[in-house]
Protein backbone atom coordinates (compact mmCIF):
# COMPACT_ATOMS: atom_id res chain seq x y z
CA UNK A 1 83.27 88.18 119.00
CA UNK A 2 86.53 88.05 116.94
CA UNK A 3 88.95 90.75 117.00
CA UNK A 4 88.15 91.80 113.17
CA UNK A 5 84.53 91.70 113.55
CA UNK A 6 85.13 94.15 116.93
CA UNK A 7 87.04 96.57 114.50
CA UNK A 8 83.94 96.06 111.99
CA UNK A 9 81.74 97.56 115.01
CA UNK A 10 83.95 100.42 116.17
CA UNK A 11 84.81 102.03 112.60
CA UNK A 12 81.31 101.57 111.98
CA UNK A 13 80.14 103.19 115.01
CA UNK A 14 82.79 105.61 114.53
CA UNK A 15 81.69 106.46 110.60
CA UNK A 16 77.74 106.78 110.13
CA UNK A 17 77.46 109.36 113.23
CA UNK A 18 79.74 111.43 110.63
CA UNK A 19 77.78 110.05 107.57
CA UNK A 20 74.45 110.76 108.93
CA UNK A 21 75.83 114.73 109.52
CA UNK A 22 76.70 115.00 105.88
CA UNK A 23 72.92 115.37 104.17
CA UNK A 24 70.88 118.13 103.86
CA UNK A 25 68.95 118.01 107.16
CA UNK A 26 66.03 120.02 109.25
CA UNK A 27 65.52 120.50 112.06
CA UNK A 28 64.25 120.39 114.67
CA UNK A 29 63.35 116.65 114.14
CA UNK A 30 60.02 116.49 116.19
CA UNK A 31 57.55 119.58 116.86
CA UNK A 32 53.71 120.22 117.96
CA UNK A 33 50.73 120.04 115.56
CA UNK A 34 49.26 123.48 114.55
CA UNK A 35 52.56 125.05 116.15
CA UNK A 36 54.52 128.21 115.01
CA UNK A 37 58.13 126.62 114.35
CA UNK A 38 61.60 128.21 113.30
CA UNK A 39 63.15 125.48 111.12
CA UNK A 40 66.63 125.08 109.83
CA UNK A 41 67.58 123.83 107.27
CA UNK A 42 71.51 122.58 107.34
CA UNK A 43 73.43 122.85 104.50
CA UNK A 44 77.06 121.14 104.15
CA UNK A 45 79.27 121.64 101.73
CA UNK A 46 80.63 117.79 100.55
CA UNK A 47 82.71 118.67 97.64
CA UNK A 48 86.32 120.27 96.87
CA UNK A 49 84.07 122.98 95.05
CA UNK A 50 81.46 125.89 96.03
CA UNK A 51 77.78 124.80 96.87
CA UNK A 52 75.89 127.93 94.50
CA UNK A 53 72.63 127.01 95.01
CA UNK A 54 70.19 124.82 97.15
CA UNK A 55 66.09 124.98 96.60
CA UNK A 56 63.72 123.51 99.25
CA UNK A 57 60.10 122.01 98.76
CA UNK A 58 58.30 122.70 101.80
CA UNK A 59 55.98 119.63 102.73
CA UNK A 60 52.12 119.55 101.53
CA UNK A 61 50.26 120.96 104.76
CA UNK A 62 53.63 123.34 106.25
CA UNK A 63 52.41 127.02 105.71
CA UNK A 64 55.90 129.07 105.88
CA UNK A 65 55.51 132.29 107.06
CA UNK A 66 59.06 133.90 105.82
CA UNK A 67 62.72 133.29 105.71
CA UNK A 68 65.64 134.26 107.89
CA UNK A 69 68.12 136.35 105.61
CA UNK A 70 71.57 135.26 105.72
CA UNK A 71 74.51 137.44 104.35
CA UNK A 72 75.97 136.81 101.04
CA UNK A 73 72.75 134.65 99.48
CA UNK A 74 69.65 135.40 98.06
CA UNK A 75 66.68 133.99 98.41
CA UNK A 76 63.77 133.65 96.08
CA UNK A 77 60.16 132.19 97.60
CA UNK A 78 58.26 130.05 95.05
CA UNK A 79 55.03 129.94 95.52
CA UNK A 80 51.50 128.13 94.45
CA UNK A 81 48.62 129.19 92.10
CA UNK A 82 47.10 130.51 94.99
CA UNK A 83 50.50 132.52 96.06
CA UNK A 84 51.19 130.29 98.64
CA UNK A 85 54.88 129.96 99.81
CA UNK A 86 55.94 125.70 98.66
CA UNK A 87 59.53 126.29 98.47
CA UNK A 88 62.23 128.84 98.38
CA UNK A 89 65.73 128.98 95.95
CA UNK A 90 68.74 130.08 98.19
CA UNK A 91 71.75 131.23 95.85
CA UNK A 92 75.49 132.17 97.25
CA UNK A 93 78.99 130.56 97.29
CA UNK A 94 79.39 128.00 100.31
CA UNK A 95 83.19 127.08 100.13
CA UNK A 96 84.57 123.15 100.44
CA UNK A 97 84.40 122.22 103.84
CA UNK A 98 81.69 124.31 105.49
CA UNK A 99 77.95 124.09 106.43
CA UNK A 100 75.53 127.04 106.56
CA UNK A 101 71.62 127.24 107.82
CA UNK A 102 68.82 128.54 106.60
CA UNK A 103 65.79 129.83 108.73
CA UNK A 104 62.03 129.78 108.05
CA UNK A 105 59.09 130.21 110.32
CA UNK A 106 56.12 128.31 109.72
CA UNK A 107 52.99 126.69 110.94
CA UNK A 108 52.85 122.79 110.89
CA UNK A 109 49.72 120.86 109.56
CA UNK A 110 46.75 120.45 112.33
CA UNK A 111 47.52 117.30 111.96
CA UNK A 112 49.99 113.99 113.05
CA UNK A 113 52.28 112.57 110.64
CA UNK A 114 55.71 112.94 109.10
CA UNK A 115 56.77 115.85 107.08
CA UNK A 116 59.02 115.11 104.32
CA UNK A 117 61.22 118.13 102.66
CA UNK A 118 63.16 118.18 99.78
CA UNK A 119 66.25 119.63 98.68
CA UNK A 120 68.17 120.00 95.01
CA UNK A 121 72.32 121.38 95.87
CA UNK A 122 73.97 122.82 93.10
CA UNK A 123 77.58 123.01 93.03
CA UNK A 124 79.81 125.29 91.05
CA UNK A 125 80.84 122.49 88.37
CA UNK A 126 77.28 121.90 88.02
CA UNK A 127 77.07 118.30 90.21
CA UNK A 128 73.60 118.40 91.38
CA UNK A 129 72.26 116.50 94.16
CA UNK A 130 68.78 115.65 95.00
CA UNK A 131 68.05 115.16 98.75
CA UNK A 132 64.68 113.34 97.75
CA UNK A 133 65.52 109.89 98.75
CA UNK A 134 64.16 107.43 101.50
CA UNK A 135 65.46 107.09 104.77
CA UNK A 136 69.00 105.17 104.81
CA UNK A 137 69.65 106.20 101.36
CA UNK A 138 72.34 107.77 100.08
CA UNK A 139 70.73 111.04 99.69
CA UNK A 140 67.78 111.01 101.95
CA UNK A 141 65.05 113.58 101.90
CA UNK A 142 65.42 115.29 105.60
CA UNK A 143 62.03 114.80 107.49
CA UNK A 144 60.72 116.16 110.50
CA UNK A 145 57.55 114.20 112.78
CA UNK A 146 54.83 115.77 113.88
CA UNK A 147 53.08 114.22 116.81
């Protein structure tokens, strides 16, 4: 291997681990069918301005139970038709440079399979991004395996 394609390999080795930390993500990453789970949900802040906002859709299947309050946001449970609980609205101020988590309890689907979750962040110039994209994107949807 050449000496530029061994610096190729170590700055990229030495990047996506930091890349990969940047997204909206759950965890944890694998859990139990049917179990009770506390999941977080880990918010960073990636621009020079406040994060105000961030609303979750649960996955089809995930009943959550209730939220974790954190100091300084809000949060506001949608629900279904049937007053089921399919995503919650966190709003606050999360400054440049930090991450927070959010906590709900829920009970995964009976069944196998791969729960995806989706997340719209609202900054305080208005930038939105939507976590809603597929694995490897460049704003994945976080997603958590049942098995």
């Amino acid at each position: 291997m050449s000496i530029p394609k061994r610096l190729l390999v170590i700055v990229a080795a030495a990047v996506l681990p930091t890349a990969a930390l940047s997204h909206v993500t759950v965890s944890p990453k694998t859990s139990s069918p049917g179990e009770w789970e506390k999941y977080e949900i880990r918010v960073p802040n990636e621009k020079a301005v406040p994060t105000t906002s961030l609303e979750v859709r649960f996955p089809a299947g995930l009943r959550v139970m209730s939220f974790e309050d954190k100091p300084g946001w809000t949060i506001e449970p949608i629900r279904d038709a049937a007053k089921a609980i399919t995503g919650g609205r966190w709003t606050g101020q999360l400054g440049p440079e930090r991450f927070t988590e959010f906590g709900v309890i829920a009970v995964n689907p009976k069944q196998a399979g791969d729960l995806t979750w989706t997340a719209v962040q609202t900054y305080a110039d208005g930038t939105v991004v939507n976590w809603s994209g597929a694995k490897g994107s460049k704003a994945p949807a976080p997603h958590v395996t049942i098995k």
